[in-house]
Protein backbone atom coordinates (compact mmCIF):
# COMPACT_ATOMS: atom_id res chain seq x y z
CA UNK A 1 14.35 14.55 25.74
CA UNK A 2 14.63 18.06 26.52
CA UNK A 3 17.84 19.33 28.21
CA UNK A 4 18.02 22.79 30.11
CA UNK A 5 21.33 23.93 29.02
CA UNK A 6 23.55 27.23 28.44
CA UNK A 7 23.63 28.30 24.81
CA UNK A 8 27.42 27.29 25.09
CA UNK A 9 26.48 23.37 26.04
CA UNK A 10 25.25 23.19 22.81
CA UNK A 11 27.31 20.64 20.81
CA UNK A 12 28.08 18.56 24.22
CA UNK A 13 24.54 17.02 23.10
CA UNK A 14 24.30 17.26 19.61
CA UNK A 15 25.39 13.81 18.09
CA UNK A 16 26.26 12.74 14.26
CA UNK A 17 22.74 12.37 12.47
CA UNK A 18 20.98 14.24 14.96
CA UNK A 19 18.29 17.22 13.79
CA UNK A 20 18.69 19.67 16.83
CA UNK A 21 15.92 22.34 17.60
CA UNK A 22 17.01 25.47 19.83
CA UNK A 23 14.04 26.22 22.01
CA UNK A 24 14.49 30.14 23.37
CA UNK A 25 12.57 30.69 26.37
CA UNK A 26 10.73 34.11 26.31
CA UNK A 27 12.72 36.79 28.00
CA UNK A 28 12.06 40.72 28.49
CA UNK A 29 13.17 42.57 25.81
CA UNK A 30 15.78 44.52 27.88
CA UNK A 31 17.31 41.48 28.07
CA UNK A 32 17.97 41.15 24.22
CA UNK A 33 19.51 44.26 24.26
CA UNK A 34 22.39 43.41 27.17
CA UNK A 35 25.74 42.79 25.60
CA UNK A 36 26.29 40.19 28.04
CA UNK A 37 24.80 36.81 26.59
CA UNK A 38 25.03 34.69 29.95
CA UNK A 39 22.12 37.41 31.17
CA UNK A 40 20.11 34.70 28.73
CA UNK A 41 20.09 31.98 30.06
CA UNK A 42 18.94 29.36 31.23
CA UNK A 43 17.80 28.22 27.58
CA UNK A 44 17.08 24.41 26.70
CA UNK A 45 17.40 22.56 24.06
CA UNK A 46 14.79 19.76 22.70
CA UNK A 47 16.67 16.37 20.55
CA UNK A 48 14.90 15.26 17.63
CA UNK A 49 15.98 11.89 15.72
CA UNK A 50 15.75 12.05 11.87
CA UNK A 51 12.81 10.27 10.85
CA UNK A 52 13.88 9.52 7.22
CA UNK A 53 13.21 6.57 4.95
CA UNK A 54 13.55 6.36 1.11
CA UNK A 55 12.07 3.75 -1.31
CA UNK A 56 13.94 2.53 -4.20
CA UNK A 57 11.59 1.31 -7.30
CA UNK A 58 12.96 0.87 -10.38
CA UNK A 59 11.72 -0.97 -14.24
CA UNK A 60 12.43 -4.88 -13.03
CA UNK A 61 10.20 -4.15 -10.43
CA UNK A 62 7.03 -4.29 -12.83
CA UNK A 63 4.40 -6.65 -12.56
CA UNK A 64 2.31 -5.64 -15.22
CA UNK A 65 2.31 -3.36 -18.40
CA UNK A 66 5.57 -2.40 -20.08
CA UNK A 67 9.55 -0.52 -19.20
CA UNK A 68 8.23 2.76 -19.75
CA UNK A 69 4.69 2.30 -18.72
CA UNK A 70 4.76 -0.16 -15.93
CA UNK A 71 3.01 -1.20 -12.41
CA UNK A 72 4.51 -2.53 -9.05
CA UNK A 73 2.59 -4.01 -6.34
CA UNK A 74 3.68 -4.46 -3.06
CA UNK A 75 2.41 -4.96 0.62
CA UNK A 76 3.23 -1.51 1.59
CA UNK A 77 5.22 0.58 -0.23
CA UNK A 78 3.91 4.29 0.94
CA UNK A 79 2.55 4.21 4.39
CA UNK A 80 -0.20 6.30 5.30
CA UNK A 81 1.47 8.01 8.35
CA UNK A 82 4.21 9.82 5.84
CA UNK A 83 3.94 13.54 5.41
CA UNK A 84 5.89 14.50 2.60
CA UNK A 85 8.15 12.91 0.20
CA UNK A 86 10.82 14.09 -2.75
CA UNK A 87 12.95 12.88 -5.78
CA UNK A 88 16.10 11.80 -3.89
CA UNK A 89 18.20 10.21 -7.09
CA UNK A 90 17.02 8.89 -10.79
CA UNK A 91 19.46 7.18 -13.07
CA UNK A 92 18.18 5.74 -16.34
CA UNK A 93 20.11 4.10 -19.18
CA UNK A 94 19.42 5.58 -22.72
CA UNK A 95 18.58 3.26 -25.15
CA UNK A 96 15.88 6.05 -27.61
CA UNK A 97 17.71 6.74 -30.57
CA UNK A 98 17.63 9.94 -31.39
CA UNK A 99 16.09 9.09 -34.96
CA UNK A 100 13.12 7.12 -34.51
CA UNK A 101 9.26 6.35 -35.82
CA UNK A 102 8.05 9.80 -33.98
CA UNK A 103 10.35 12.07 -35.90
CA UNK A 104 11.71 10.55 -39.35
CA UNK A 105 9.50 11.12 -42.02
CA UNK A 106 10.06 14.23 -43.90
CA UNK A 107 7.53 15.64 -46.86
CA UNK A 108 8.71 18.27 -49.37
CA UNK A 109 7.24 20.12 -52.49
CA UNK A 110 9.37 20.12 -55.63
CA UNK A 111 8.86 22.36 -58.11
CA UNK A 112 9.94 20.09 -61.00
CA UNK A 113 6.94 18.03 -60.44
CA UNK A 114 4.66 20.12 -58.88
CA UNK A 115 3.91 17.72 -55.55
CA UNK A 116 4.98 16.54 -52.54
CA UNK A 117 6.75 13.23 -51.96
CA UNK A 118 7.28 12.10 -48.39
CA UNK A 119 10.84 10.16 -47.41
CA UNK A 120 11.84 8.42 -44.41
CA UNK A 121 15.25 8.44 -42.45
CA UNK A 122 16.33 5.00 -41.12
CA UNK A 123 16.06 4.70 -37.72
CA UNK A 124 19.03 5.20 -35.45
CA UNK A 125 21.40 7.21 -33.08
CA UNK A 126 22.71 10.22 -34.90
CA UNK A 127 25.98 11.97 -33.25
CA UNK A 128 27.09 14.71 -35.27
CA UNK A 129 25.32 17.15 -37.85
CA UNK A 130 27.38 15.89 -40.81
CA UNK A 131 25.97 12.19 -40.23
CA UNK A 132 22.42 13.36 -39.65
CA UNK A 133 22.57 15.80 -42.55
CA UNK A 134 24.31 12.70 -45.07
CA UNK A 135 21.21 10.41 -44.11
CA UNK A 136 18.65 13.30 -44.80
CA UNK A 137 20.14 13.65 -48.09
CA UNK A 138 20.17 10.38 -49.10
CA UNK A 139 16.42 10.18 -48.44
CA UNK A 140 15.65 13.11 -50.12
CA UNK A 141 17.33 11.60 -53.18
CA UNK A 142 15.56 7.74 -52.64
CA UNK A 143 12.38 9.54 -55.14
CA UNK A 144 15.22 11.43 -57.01
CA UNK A 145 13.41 9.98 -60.31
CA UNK A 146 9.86 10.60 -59.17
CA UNK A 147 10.75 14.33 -57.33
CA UNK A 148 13.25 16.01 -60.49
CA UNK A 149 15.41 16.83 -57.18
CA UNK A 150 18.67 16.18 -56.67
CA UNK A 151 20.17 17.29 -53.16
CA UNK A 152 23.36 17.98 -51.24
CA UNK A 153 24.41 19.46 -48.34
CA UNK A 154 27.61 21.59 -46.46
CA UNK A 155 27.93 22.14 -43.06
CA UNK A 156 28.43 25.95 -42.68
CA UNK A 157 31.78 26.26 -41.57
CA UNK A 158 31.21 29.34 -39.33
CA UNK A 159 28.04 27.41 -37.77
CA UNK A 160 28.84 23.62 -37.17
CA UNK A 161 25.39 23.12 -36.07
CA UNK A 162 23.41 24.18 -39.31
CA UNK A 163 24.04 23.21 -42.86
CA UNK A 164 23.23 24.47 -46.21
CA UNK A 165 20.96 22.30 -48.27
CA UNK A 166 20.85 22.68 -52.17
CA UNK A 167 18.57 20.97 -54.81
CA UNK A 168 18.45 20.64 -58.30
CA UNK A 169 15.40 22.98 -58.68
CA UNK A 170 13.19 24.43 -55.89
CA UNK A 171 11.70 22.81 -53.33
CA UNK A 172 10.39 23.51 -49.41
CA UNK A 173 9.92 21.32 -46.52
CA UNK A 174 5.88 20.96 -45.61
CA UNK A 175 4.84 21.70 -42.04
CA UNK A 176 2.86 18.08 -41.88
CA UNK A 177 5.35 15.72 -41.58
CA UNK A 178 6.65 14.17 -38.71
CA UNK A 179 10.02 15.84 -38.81
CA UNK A 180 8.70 19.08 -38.81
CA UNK A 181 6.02 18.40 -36.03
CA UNK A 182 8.26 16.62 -34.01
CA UNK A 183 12.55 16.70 -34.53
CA UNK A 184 12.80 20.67 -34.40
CA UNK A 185 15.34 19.85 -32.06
CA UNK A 186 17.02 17.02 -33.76
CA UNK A 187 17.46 18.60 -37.19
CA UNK A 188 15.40 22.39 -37.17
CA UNK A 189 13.95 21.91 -40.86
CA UNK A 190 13.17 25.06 -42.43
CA UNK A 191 9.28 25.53 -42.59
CA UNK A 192 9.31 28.83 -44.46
CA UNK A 193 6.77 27.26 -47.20
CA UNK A 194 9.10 29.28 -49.79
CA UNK A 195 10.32 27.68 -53.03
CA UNK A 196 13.83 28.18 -53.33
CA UNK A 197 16.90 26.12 -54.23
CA UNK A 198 18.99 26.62 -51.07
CA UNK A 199 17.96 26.29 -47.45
CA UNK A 200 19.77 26.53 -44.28
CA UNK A 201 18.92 23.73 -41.74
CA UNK A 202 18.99 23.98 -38.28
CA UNK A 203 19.94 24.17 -35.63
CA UNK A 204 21.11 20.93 -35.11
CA UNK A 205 20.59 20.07 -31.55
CA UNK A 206 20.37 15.90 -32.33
CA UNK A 207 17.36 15.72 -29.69
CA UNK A 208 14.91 13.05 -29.87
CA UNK A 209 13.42 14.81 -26.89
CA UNK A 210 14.87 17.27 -24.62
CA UNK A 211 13.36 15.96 -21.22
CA UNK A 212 11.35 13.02 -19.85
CA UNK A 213 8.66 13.53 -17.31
CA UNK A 214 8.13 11.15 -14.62
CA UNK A 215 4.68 10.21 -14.16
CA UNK A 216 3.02 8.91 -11.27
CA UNK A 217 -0.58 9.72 -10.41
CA UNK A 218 -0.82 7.82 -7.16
CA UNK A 219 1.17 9.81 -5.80
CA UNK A 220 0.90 13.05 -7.46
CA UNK A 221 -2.63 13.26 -6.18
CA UNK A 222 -2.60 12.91 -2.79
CA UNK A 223 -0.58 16.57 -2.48
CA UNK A 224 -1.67 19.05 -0.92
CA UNK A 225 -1.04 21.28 -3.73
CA UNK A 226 -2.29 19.63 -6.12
CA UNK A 227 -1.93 21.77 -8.98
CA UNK A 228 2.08 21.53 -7.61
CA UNK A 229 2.71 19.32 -11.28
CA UNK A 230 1.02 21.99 -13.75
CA UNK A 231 4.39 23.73 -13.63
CA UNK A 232 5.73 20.56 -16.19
CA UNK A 233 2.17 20.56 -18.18
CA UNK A 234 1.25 17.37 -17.00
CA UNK A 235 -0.43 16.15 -14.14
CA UNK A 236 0.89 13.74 -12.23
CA UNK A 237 4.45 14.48 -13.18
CA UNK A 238 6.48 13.69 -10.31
CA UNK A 239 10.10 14.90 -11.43
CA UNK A 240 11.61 16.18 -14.86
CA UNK A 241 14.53 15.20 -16.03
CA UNK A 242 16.56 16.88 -19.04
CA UNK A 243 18.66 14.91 -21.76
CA UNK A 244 21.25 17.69 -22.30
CA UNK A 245 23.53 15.26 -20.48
CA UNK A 246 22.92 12.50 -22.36
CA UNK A 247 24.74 11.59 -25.40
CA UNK A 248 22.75 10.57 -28.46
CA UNK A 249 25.19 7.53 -29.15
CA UNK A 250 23.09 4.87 -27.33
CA UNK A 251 25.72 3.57 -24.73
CA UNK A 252 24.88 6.93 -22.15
CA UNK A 253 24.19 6.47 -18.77
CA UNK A 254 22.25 9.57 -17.09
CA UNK A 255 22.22 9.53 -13.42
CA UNK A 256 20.74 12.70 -11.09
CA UNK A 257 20.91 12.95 -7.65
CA UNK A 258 19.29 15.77 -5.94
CA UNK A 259 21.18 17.23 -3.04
CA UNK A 260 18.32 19.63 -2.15
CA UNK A 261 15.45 18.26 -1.66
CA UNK A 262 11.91 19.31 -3.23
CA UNK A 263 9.72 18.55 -0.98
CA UNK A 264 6.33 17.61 -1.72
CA UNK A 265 3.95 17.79 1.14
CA UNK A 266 1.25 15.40 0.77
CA UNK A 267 -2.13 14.02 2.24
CA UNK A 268 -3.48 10.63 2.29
CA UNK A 269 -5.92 8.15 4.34
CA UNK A 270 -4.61 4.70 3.58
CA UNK A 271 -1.33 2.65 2.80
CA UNK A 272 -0.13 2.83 -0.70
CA UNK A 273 0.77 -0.96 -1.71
CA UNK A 274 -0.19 -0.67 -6.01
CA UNK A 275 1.43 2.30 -8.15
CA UNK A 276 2.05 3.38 -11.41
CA UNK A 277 4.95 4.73 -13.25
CA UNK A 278 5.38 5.88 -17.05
CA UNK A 279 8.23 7.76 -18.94
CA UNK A 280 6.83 10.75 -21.41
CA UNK A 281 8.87 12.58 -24.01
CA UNK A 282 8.50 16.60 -24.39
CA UNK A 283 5.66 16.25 -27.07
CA UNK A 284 3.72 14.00 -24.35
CA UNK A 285 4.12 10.42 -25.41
CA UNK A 286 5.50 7.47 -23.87
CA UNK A 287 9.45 7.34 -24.23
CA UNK A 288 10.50 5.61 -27.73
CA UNK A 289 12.23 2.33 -27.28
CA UNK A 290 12.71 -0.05 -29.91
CA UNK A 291 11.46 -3.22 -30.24
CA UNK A 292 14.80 -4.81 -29.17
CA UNK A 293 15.09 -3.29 -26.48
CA UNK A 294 12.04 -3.93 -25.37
CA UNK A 295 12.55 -7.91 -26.34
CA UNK A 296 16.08 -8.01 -24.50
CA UNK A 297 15.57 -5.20 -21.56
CA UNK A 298 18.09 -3.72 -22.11
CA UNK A 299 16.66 -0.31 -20.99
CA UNK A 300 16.40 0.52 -17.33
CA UNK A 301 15.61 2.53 -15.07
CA UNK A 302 15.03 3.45 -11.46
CA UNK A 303 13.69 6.57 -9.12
CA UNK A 304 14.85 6.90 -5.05
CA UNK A 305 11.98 8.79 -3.11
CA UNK A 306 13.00 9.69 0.07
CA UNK A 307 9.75 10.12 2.91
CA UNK A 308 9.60 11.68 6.06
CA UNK A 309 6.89 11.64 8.64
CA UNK A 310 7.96 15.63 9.62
C-alpha cells in the first residue's frame, strides 16, 4: 500500500519487521535548496513486507553417500521463484584429529647409513608442541637400529611454538613425504635438504587444515556470477570456514553465524528438490574423519541458507 504522507508521519506506519522504502516525488531544484523542509512535501511512502525464508540442511539429512560427502532429496527444497540466497549460520562438530593418514608419515636421510627411512606418527589429536614434538621423536627413533640416528628434542624457550631437534649424526627431512607435503601447518618440518645435526622445527601451528570449504555445485552454478567461487579456488564452494577457532583436542564445537549477509544473486528455471554437499580440507580433499566416527556418527554438521525472492 502506498501512503501519501509528510516526511514527519514516517514511523506512525512503519511496524516491527517491516522493510520501508521512502519514495521522493520529483521536485524543482529550488526547492532542495529552501531551508524550510515542509516546502517538500507532500512525499509518500510505499510498505514492503520482508520476504525472507531460510532452509536448514544439515549431515542426518543424507540419503545417499557419506558425512562429509553426502546427498539430500526433497520435494522442494530451493524454489525456482528465489532470487538470491546467503550463508546465514554453520556449526560443525570437530571430530579430524589433527594427526591423521594425510599428514603423518615423515622420510629423512641419515648420514650414518647413507638412505632414507620413512616413519609414521600414530594417529591422533595433538594439543601442544611438546606432545607433538615427543611423538615425532619417538618415531624417528622406531628405525633407531636401521637409521644410526638417535633423536631428541627442546622446545625453544624464547619460541614455544618451534623446537630444536638434535640427532646422533646428520640427517634432513625429504620434501616427499606426507608431512612435508601436507602438515606445514601442524608441525613446519624443515625442508632445507642440508645435512646437519640440529634443526629447528616449526612453527608449530597443530593444523590438520586451516579451513574447510563448503561445496555445493547445485547451487553454486546457477549464479549469476559464476566465477563468484574462484575467489576460494574451488568451484562450487559455497562458504569457507576457518579452524583457527577450533581446538585440536577433539571435543570443539565451531559454530558461525553471519550477521551480514553475502548475498549471492542467482538464476535458475526449475525447483531444486536433489543437492549435494561435501566438506574439503585446504589441500582439496574431503575432510579426514576416522573410521569411528564414521561407524558411530559422531561428527555433524549443518549449514542455514537464508533466500529471498528480492
Amino acid at each position: 500500500m502506498t501512503y501519501n504522507i509528510t516526511m514527519f508521519q514516517f514511523d506512525k506506519f512503519k511496524k516491527p519487521g517491516d522493510n520501508v522504502h521512502v519514495i521522493l516525488s520529483r521536485e524543482p531544484t529550488k526547492l532542495l535548496r529552501d531551508i524550510y523542509f515542509n516546502k517538500l512535501e507532500p512525499q509518500s511512502l510505499k510498505r514492503y513486507f520482508n520476504n525472507l525464508s531460510s532452509v536448514y540442511i544439515d549431515s542426518f539429512n543424507n540419503i545417499t553417500g557419506n558425512l562429509v560427502n553426502l546427498r539430500i532429496q526433497n520435494s522442494t527444497l530451493f524454489a525456482r521463484y528465489v532470487n538470491k540466497l546467503a550463508a546465514k549460520k554453520f556449526f560443525i562438530t570437530w571430530a579430524s584429529p589433527n594427526v591423521n593418514p594425510r599428514n603423518n608419515v615423515v622420510t629423512f636421510y641419515s648420514s650414518s647409513s647413507a638412505t632414507t627411512h620413512t616413519v609414521t606418527v600414530p594417529e591422533g589429536f595433538y594439543n601442544t608442541p611438546t606432545v607433538i614434538m615427543n611423538a615425532l621423536v619417538t618415531a624417528l627413533n622406531t628405525v633407531t637400529g636401521a637409521s644410526g640416528l638417535t633423536f631428541n628434542h627442546l622446545i625453544n624457550p624464547l619460541q614455544p611454538a618451534s623446537s630444536v631437534l638434535t640427532a646422533s649424526a646428520g640427517y634432513y627431512f625429504t620434501t616427499t613425504s606426507l608431512m612435508a607435503q601436507k602438515g606445514q601447518h601442524l608441525v613446519g618440518l624443515p625442508l632445507d635438504q642440508v645435512t646437519t645435526t640440529s634443526k629447528i622445527v616449526g612453527d608449530i601451528h597443530l593444523y590438520y587444515t586451516q579451513w574447510i570449504d563448503i561445496i555445493c555445485n547445485e547451487l553454486t552454478k546457477h549464479t549469476k556470477n559464476p566465477n563468484s567461487s574462484n575467489k576460494y579456488g574451488n568451484n562450487g564452494t559455497l562458504i569457507r570456514v576457518y579452524t583457527n577457532k577450533i581446538l585440536q583436542n577433539g571435543t570443539s564445537e565451531l559454530v558461525e553465524k553471519y550477521n551480514h549477509l553475502n548475498w549471492i544473486n542467482w538464476n535458475f528455471s526449475e525447483n531444486i528438490s536433489n543437492i549435494g554437499f561435501e566438506l574439503r580440507d585446504q589441500f582439496n580433499d574431503q575432510l579426514y574423519l576416522p573410521q569411528h566416527v564414521i561407524d558411530n556418527k559422531s561428527f555433524t554438521w549443518g549449514i542455514e541458507i537464508a533466500t529471498s525472492t528480492f
